[in-house]
Protein backbone atom coordinates (compact mmCIF):
# COMPACT_ATOMS: atom_id res chain seq x y z
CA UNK A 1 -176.00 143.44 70.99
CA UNK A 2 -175.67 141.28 67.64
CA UNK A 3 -175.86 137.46 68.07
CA UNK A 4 -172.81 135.23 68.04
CA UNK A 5 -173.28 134.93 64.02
CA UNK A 6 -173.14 138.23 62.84
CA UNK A 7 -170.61 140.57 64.47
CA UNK A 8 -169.07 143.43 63.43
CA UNK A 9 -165.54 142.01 63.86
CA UNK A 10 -165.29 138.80 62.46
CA UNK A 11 -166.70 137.35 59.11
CA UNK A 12 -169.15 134.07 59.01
CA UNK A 13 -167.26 132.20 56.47
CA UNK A 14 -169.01 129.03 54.63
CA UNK A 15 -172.82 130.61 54.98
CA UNK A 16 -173.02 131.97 51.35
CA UNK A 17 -172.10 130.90 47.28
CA UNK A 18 -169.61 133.09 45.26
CA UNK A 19 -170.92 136.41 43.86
CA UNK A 20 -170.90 136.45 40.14
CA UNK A 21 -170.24 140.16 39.37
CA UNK A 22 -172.08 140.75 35.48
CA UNK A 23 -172.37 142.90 33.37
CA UNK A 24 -175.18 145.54 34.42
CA UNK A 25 -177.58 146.68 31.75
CA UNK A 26 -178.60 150.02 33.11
CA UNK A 27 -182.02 151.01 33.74
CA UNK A 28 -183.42 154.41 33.25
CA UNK A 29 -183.95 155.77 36.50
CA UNK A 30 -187.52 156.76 35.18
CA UNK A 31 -188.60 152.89 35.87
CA UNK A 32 -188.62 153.17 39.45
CA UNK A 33 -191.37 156.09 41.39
CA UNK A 34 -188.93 157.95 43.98
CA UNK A 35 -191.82 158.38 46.59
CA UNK A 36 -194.94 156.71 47.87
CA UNK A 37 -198.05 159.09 48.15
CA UNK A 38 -197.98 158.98 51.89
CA UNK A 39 -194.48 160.04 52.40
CA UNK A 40 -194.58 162.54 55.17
CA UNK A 41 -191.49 164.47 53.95
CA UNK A 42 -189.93 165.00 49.99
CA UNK A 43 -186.96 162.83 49.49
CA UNK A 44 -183.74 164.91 49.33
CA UNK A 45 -183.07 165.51 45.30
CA UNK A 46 -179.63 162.99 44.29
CA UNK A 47 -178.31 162.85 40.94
CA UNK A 48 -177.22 159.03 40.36
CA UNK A 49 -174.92 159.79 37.90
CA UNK A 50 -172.33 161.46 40.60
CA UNK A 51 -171.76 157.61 41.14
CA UNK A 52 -169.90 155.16 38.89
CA UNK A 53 -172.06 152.64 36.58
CA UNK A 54 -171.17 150.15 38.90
CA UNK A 55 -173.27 151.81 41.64
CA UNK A 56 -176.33 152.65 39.72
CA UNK A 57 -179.18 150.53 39.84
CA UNK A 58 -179.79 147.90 37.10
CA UNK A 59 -180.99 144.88 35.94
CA UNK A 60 -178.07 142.66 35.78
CA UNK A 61 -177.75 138.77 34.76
CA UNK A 62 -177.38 136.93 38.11
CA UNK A 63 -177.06 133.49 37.81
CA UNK A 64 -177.28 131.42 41.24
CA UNK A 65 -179.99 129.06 43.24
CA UNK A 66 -181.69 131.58 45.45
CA UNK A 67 -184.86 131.89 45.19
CA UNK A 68 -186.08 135.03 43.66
CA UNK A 69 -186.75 137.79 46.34
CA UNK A 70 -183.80 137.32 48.53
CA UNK A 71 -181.17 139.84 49.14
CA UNK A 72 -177.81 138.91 48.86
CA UNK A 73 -175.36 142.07 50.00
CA UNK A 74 -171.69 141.52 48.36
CA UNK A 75 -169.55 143.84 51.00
CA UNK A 76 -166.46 143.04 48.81
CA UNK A 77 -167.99 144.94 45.69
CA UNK A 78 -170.04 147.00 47.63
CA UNK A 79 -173.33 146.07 46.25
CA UNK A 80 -176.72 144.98 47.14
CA UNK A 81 -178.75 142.23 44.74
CA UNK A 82 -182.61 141.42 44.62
CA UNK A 83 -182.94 138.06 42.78
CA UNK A 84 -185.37 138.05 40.42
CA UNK A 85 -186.46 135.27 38.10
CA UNK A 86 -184.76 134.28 34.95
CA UNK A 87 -181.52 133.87 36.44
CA UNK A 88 -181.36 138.06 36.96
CA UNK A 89 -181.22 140.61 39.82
CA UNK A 90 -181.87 144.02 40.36
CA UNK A 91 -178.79 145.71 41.80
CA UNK A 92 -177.87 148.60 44.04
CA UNK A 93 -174.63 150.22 44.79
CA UNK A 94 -174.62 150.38 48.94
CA UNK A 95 -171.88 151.32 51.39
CA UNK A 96 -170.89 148.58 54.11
CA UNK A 97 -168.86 149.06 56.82
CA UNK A 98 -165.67 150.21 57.52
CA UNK A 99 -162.41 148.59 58.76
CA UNK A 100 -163.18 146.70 62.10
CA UNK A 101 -167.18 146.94 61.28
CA UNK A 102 -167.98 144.69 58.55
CA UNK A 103 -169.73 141.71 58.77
CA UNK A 104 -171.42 138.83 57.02
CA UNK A 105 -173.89 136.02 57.36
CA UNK A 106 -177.36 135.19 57.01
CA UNK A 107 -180.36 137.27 58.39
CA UNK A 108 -184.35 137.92 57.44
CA UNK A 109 -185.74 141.13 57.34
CA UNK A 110 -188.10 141.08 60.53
CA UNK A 111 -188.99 144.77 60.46
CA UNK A 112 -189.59 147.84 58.04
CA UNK A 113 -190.22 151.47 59.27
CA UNK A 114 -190.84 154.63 56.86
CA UNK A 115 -188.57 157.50 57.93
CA UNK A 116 -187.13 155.67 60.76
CA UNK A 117 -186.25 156.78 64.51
CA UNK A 118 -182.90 157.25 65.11
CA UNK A 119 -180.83 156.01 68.02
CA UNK A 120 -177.15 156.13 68.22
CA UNK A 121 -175.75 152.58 69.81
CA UNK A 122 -174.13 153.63 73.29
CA UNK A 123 -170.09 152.46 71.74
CA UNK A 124 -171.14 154.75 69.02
CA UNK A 125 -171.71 157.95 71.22
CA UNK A 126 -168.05 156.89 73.17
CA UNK A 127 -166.59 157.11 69.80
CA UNK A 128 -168.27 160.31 68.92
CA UNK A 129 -170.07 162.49 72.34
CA UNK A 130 -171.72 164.66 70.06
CA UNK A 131 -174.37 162.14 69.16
CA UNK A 132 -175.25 161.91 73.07
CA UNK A 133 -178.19 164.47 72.23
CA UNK A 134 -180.01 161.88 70.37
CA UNK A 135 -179.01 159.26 73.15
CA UNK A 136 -183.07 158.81 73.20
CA UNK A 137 -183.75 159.20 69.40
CA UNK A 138 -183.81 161.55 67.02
CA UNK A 139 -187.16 161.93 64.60
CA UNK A 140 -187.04 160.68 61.53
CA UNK A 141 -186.96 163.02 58.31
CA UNK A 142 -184.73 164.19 55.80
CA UNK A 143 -181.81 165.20 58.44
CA UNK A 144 -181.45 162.12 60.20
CA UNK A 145 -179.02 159.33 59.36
CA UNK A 146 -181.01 156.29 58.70
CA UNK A 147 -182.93 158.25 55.35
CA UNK A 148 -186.18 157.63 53.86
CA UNK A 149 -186.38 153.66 54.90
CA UNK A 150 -185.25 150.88 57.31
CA UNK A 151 -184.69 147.32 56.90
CA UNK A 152 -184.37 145.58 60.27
CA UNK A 153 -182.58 142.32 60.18
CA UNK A 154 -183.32 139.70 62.72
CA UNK A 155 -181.90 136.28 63.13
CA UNK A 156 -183.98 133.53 65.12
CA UNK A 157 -186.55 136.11 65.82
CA UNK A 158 -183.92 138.81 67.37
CA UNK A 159 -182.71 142.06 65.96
CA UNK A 160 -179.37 141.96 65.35
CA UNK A 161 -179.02 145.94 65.22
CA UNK A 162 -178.09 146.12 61.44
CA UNK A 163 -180.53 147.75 59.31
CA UNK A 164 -180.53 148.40 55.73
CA UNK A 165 -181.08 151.94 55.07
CA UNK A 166 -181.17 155.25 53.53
CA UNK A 167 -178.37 157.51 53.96
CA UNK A 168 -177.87 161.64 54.19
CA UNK A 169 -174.34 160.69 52.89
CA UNK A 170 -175.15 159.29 48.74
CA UNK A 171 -171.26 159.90 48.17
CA UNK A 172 -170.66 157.46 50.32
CA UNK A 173 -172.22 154.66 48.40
CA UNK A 174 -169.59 152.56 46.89
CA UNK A 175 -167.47 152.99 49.99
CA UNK A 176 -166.56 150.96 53.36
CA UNK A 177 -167.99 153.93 55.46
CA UNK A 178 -170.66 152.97 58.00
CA UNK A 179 -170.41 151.22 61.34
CA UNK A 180 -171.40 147.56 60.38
CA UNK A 181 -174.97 148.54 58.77
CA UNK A 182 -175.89 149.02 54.98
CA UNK A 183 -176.51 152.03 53.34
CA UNK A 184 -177.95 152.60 50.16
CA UNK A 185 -179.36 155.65 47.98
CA UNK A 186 -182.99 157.12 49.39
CA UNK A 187 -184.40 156.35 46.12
CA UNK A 188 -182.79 153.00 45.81
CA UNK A 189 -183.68 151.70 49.44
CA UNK A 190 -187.65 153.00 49.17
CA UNK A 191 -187.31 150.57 45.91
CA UNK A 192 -186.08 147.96 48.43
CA UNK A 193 -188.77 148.47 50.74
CA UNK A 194 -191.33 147.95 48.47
CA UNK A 195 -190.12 144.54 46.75
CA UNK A 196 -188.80 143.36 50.31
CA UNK A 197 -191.65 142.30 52.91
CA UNK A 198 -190.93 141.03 56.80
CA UNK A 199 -189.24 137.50 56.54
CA UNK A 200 -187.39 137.86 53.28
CA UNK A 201 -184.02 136.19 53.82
CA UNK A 202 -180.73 138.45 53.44
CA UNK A 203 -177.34 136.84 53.03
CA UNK A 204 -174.37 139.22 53.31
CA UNK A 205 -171.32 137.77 51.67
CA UNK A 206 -168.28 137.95 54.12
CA UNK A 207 -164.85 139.33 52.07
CA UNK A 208 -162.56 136.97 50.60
CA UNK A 209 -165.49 134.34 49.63
């Protein structure tokens, strides 16, 4: 279960700066390859524009003293930045949890799987028995919950059991929908993946801050 500083039901205040929230300068989606040549499966077809501006990835002004390459995750706003140099960040629309699920503080990504395993948490299958057939994992593809990536985050050298992922649900970016972990577009999170190695630091903004 998740360590004693991130849990789903109470927010780490004090562990990250203010968001700013700019004013995005939209990208052409054209920039960004959907797939790697090794992909084992086609990503599921997802027209970005069903999604307010807001939501769309873009190059945005960021100003703050990250260092370029982390991941800061505003669960207010529902959005996911990459810091990149020059005082800018790429950024992502994502959906965060819902009411009783969210969750903030400060995590590294200590894993990364392509089309990853899926295996509903045991509280999850009380809440909802039909998952129970998956109970020992179901295969990853274009079905299964998790998407075309996953982003484990650990803290000290633990998983905490969020991940960053894909999603079979893109209308749900933008929205307070999962169970604690963040979802983004398939597109968008295989963009993740690749700027993102094992030990890049994530900092996930509790509400309010």
């Amino acid at each position: 279960m998740p360590g004693p500083v991130l849990t789903r039901r109470h927010f780490i205040g004090g562990a990250v700066a203010s968001c700013v929230l700019p004013t995005a300068s939209l990208m052409p989606s054209e920039a960004w390859a959907d797939q790697d040549l090794d992909d084992p499966f086609q990503l599921p077809p997802f027209d970005e524009k069903k999604l307010p501006k807001d939501f769309r990835r873009a190059v945005v002004p960021y100003p703050t003293r990250h260092w370029p390459g982390t991941v800061i995750i505003n669960t207010e706003a529902r959005q996911l930045f990459v810091i990149l140099e020059g005082q800018q960040a790429m950024r992502f629309g994502c959906a965060v949890g819902r009411d009783g699920f969210r969750w903030a503080g400060l995590a590294d990504v200590g894993r990364k799987v392509m089309w990853p395993r899926w295996t509903p948490p045991k509280d999850m299958i009380e809440r909802s028995p039909e998952k129970a057939k998956w109970k020992d994992g179901m295969p990853g593809g274009p079905t299964n919950p998790l998407g075309a990536r996953a982003l484990y985050l650990f803290q000290n050298g633990n998983d905490t059991l969020y991940r960053i992922h894909g999603t079979t649900e893109p209308m749900s970016i933008g929205k307070n929908a999962s169970s604690g972990c963040i979802r983004m577009l398939n597109q968008d999170v295989i963009e993740l993946y690749r700027r993102a190695p094992v030990g890049t630091r994530v900092v996930v903004m509790a509400e309010g801050i």
